[in-house]
C-alpha atoms as a PDB file:
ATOM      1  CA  UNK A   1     113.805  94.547 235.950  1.00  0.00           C
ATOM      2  CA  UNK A   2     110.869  95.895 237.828  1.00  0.00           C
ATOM      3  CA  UNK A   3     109.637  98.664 237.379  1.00  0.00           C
ATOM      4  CA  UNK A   4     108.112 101.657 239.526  1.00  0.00           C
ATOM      5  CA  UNK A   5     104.862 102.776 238.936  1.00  0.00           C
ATOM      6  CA  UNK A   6     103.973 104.480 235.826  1.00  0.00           C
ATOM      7  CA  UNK A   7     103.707 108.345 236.303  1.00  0.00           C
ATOM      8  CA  UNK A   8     103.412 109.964 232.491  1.00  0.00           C
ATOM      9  CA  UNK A   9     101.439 108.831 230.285  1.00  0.00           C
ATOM     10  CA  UNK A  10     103.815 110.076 226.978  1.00  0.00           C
ATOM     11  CA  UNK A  11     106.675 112.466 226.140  1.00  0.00           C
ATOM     12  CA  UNK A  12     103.478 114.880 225.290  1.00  0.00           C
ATOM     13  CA  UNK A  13     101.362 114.836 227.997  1.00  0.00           C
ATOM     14  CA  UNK A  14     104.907 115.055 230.171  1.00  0.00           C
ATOM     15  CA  UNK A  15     105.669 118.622 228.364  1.00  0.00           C
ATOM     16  CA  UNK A  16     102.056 119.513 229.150  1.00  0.00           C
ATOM     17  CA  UNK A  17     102.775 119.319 232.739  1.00  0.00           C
ATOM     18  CA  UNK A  18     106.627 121.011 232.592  1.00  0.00           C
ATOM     19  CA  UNK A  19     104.490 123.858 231.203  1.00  0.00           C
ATOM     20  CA  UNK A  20     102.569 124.241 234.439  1.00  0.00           C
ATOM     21  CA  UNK A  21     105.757 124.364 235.762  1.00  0.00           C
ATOM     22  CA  UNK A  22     108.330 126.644 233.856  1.00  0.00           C
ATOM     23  CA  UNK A  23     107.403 130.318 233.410  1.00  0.00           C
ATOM     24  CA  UNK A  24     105.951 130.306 230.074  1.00  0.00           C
ATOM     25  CA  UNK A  25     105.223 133.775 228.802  1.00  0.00           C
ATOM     26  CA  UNK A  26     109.090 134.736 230.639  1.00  0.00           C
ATOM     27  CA  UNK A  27     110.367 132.267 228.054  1.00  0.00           C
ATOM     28  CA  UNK A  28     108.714 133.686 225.166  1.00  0.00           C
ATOM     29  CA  UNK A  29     109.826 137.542 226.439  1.00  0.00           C
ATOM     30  CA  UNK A  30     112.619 136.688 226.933  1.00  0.00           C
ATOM     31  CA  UNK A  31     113.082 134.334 223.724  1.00  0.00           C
ATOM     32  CA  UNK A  32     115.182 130.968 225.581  1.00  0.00           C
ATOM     33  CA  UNK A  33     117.010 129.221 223.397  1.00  0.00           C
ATOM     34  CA  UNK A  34     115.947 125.412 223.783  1.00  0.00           C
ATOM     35  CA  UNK A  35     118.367 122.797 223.936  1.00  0.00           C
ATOM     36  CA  UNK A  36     117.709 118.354 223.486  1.00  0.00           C
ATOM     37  CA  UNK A  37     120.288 116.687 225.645  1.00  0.00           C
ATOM     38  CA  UNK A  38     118.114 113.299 223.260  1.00  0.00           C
ATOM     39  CA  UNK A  39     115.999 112.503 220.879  1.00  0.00           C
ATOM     40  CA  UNK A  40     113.386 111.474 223.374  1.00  0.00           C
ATOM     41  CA  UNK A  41     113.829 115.288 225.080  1.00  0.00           C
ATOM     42  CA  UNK A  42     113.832 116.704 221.070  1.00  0.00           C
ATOM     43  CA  UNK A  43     109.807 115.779 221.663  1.00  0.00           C
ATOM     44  CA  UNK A  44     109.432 116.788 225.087  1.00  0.00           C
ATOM     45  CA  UNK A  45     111.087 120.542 223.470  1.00  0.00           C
ATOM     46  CA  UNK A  46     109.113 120.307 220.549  1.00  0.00           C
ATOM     47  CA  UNK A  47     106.231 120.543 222.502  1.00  0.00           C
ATOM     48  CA  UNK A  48     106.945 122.993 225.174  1.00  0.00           C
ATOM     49  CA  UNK A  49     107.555 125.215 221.692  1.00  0.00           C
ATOM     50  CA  UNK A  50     104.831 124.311 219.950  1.00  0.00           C
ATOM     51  CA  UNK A  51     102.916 128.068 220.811  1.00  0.00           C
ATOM     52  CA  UNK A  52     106.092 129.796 220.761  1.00  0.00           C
ATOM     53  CA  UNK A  53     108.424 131.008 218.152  1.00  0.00           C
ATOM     54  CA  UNK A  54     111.633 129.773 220.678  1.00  0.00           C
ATOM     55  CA  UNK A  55     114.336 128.333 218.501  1.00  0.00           C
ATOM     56  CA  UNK A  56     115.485 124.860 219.648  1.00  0.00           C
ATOM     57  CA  UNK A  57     118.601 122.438 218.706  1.00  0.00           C
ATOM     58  CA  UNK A  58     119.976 119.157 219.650  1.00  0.00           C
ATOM     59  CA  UNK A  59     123.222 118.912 221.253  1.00  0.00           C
ATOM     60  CA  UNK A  60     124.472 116.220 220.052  1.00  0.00           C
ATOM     61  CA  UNK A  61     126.421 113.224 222.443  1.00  0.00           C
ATOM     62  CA  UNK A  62     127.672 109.907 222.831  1.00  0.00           C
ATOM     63  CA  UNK A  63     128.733 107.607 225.382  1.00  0.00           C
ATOM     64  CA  UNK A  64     132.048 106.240 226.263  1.00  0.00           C
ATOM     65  CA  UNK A  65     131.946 103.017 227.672  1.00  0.00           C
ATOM     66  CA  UNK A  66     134.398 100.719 230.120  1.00  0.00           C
ATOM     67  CA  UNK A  67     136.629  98.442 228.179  1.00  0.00           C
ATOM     68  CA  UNK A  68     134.987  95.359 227.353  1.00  0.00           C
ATOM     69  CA  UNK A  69     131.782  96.214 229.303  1.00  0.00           C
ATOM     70  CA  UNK A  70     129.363  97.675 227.056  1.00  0.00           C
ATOM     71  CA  UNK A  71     126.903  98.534 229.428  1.00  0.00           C
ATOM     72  CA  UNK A  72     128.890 100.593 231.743  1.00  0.00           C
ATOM     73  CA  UNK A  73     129.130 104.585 230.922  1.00  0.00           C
ATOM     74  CA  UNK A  74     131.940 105.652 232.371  1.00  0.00           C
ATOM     75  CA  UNK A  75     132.322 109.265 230.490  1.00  0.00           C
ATOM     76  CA  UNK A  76     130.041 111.303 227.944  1.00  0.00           C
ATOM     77  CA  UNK A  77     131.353 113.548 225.089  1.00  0.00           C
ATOM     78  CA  UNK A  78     129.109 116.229 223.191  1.00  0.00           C
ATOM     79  CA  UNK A  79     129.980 117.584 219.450  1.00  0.00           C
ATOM     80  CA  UNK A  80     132.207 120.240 220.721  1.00  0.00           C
ATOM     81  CA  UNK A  81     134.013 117.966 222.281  1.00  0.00           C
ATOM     82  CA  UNK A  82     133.701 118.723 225.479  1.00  0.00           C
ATOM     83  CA  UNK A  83     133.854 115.571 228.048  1.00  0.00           C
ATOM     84  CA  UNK A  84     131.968 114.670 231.644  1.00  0.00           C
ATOM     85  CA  UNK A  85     133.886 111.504 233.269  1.00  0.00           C
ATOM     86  CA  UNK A  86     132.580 109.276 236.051  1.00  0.00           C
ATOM     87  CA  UNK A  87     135.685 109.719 237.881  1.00  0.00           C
ATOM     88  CA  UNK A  88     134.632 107.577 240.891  1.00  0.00           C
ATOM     89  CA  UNK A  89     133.980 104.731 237.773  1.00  0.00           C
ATOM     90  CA  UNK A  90     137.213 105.266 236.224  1.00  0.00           C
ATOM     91  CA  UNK A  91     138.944 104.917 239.765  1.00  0.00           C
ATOM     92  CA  UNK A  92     137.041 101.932 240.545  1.00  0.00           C
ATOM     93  CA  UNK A  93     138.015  99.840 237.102  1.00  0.00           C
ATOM     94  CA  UNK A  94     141.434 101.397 236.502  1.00  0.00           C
ATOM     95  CA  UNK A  95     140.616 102.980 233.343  1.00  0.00           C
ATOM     96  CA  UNK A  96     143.654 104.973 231.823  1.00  0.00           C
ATOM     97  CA  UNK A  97     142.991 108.307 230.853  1.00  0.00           C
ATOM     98  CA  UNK A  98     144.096 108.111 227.500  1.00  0.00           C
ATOM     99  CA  UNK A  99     141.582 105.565 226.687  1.00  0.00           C
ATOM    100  CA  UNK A 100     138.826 107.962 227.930  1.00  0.00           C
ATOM    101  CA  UNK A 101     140.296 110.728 225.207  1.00  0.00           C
ATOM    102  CA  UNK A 102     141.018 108.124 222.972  1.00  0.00           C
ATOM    103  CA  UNK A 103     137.331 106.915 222.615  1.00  0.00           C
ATOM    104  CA  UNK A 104     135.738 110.446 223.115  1.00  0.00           C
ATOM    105  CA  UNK A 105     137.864 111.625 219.909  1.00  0.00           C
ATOM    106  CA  UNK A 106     136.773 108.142 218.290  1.00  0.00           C
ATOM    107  CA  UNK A 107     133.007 109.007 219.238  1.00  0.00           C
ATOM    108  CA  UNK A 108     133.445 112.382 218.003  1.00  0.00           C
ATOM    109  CA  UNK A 109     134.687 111.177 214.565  1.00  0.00           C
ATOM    110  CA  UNK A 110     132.805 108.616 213.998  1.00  0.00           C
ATOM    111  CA  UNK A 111     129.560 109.036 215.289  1.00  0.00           C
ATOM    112  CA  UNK A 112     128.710 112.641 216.662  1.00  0.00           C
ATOM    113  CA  UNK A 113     129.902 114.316 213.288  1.00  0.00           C
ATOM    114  CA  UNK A 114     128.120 112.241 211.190  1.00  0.00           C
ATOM    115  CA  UNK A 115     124.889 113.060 213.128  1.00  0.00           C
ATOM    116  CA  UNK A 116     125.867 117.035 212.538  1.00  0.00           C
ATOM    117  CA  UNK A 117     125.614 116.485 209.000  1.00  0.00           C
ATOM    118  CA  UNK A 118     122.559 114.296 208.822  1.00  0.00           C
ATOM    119  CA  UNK A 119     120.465 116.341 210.728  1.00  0.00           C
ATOM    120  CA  UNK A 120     121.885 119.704 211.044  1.00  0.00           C
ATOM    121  CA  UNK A 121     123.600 119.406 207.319  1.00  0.00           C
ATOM    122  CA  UNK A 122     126.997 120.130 209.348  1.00  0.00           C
ATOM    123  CA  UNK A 123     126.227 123.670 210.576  1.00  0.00           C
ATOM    124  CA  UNK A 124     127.245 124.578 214.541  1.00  0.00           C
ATOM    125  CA  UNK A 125     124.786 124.455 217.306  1.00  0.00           C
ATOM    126  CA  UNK A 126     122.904 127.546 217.273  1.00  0.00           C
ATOM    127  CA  UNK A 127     124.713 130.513 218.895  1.00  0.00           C
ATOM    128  CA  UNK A 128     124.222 130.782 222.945  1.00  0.00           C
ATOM    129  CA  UNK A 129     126.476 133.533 224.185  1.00  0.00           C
ATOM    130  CA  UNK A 130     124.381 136.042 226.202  1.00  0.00           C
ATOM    131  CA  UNK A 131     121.593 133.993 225.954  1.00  0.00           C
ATOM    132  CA  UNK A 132     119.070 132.035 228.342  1.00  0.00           C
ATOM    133  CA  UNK A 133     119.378 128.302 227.382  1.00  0.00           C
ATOM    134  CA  UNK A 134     116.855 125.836 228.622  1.00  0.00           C
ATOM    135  CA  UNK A 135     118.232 121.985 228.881  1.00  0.00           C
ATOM    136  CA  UNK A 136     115.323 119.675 228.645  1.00  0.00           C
ATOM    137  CA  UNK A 137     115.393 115.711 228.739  1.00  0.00           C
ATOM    138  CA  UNK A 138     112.654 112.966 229.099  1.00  0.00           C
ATOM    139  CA  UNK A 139     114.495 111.438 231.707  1.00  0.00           C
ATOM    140  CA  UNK A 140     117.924 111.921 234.057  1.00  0.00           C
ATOM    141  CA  UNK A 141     119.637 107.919 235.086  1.00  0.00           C
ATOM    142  CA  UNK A 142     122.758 109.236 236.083  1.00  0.00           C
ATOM    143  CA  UNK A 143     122.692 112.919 235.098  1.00  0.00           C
ATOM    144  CA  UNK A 144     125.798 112.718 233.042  1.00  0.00           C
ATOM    145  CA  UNK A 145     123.942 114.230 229.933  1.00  0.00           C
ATOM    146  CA  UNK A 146     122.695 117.305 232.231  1.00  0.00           C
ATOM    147  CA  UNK A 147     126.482 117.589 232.912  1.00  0.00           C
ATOM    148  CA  UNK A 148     127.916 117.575 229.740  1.00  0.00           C
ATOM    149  CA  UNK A 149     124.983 120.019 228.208  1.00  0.00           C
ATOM    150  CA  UNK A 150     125.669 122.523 231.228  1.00  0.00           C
ATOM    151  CA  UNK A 151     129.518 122.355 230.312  1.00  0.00           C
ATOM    152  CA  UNK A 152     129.220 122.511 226.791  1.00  0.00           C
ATOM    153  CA  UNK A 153     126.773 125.456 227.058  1.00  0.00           C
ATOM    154  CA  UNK A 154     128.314 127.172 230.088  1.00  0.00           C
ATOM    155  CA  UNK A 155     131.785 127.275 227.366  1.00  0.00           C
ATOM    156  CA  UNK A 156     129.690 129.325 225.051  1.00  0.00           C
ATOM    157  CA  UNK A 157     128.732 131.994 227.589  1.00  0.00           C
ATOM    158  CA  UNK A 158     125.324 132.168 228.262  1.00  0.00           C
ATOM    159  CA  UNK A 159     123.193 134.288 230.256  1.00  0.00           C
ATOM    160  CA  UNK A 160     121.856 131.719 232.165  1.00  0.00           C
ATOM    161  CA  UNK A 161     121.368 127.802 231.912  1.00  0.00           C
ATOM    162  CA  UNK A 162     118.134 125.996 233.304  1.00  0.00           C
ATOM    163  CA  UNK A 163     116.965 122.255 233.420  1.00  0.00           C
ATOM    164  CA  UNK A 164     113.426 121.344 232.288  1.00  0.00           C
ATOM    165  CA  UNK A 165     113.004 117.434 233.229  1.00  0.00           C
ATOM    166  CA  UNK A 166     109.692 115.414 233.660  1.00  0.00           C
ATOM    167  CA  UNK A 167     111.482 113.087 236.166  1.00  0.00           C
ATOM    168  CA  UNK A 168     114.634 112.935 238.126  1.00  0.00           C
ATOM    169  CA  UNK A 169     116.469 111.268 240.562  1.00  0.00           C
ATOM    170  CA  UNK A 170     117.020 112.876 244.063  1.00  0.00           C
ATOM    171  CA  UNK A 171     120.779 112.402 244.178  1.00  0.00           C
ATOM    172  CA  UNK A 172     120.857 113.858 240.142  1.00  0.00           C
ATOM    173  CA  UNK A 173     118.667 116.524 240.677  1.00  0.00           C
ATOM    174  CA  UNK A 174     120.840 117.394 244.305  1.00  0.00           C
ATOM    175  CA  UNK A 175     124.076 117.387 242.053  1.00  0.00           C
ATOM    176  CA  UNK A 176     122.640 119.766 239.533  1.00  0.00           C
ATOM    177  CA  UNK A 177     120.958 121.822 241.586  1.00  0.00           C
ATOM    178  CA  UNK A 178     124.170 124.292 242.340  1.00  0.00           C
ATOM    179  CA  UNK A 179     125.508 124.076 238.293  1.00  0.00           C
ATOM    180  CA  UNK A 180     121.914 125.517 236.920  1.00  0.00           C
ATOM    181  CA  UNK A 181     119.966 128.920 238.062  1.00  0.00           C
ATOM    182  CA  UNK A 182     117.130 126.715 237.620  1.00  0.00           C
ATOM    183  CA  UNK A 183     115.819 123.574 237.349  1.00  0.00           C
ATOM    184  CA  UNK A 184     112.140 122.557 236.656  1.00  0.00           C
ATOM    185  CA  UNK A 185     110.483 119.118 237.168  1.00  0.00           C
ATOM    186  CA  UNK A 186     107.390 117.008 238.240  1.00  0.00           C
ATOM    187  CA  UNK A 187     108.827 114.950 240.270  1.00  0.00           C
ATOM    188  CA  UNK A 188     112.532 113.492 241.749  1.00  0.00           C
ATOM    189  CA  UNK A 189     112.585 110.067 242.920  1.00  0.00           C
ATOM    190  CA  UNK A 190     114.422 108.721 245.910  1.00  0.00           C
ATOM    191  CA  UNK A 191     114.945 104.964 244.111  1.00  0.00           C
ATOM    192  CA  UNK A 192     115.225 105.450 240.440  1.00  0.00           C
ATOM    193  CA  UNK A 193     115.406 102.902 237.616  1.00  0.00           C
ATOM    194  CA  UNK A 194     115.227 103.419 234.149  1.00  0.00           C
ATOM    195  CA  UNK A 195     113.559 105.839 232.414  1.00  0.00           C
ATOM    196  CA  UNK A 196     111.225 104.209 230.660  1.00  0.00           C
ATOM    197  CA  UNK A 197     109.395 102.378 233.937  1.00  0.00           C
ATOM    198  CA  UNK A 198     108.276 105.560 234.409  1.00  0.00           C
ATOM    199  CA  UNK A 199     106.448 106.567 231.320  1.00  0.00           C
ATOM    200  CA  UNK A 200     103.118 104.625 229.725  1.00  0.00           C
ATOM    201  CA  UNK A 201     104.522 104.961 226.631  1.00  0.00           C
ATOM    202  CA  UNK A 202     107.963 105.707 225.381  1.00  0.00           C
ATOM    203  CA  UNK A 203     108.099 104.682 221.638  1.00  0.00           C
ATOM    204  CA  UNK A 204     111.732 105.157 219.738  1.00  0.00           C
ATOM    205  CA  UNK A 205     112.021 108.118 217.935  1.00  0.00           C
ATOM    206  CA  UNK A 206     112.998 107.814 214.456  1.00  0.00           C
ATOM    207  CA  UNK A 207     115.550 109.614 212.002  1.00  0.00           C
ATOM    208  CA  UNK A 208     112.609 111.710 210.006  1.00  0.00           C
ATOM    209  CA  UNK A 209     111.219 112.743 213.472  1.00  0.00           C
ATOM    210  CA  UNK A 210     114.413 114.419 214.508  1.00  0.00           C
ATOM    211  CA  UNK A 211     114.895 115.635 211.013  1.00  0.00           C
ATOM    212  CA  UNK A 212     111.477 117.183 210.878  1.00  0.00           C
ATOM    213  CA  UNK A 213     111.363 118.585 214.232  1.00  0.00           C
ATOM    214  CA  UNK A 214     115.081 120.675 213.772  1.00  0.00           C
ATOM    215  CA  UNK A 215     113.953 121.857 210.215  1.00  0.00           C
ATOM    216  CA  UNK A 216     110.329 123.032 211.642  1.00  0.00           C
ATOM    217  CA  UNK A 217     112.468 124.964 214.404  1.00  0.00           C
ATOM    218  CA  UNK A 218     115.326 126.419 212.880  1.00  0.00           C
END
């Protein structure tokens, strides 16, 4: 796949730049509650915090896939269950209904929960009603994690709900724009690929990371 020129250099020097970006001292004030919509975006938060004493989590999701095509996202589900489905996807393919519910409650069981207790030791997200939440993500492909993380939080009545991103698609960041009272980026991108073209280097990030980082913050 080819790839568009390389714009960040890492997940770190990308949060360095969001800070020139969001209002920094108004989210210390004001105390945001910051939320990973990935483990990639867990670093990107991590960093953004690293000078404050803002709480952040990981709200936990998983991907629900076409039948037989495991390449194809066709819905998203996040630990409280709440689902985001690419209805134009599902029209297109035919997919029933009840096997989008019947794999989100599959996902649920056997993968989200088990992440709960590895990382969070099975406790709840941490409490959002009344307060300002901040999304943040390395990266948006089809902004169906943005989506889910707005409806998931949005159900726990928040004060408000922004987006920090590095990069973004145009069409993404035009869907978003009228679900969150704010969204901040470096820079949307008419053709997007994949996430990773865009960054110098985007290593995995393993299980004692993302254990380490929620412990330091919580």
């Amino acid at each position: 796949m080819k790839c568009n020129k390389v714009m960040l250099e890492s997940r770190e020097s990308a949060a360095t730049r969001l800070k020139d970006i969001i209002p920094m001292s108004q989210m210390k004030s004001e105390d945001w509650k910051v939320i990973a919509m990935s483990s990639g975006g867990l670093v990107i938060a991590s960093h953004l915090t690293k000078k404050t004493q803002n709480k952040i989590d990981f709200l936990f999701n998983a991907p629900i896939y076409a039948p037989n095509n495991d390449e194809c996202e066709v819905a998203r589900v996040s630990e409280s269950e709440e689902i985001v489905i690419n209805e134009e996807l599902v029209s297109s393919f035919g997919i029933e209904y009840d096997y989008i519910y019947g794999e989100a409650h599959r996902k649920h069981e056997d993968k989200i929960l088990s992440y709960t207790y590895r990382y969070r030791k099975g406790r709840q997200l941490i409490p959002l009603k009344d307060k300002i939440v901040l999304l943040v993500d390395e990266g948006s492909e089809t902004g169906s994690k943005f989506m889910l993380g707005l409806k998931t939080v949005l159900a726990m009545q928040p004060k408000a709900v922004y987006i920090a991103v590095p990069i973004i698609p145009k069409a993404v960041l035009e869907a978003l724009e009228p679900l969150a009272d704010n969204i901040f980026y470096i820079q949307a991108i008419e053709d997007y690929v994949q996430t990773k073209c865009y960054y110098e280097n985007l290593d995995d990030v393993d299980n004692e990371t993302i254990e380490k980082l929620l412990g330091d913050k919580n």
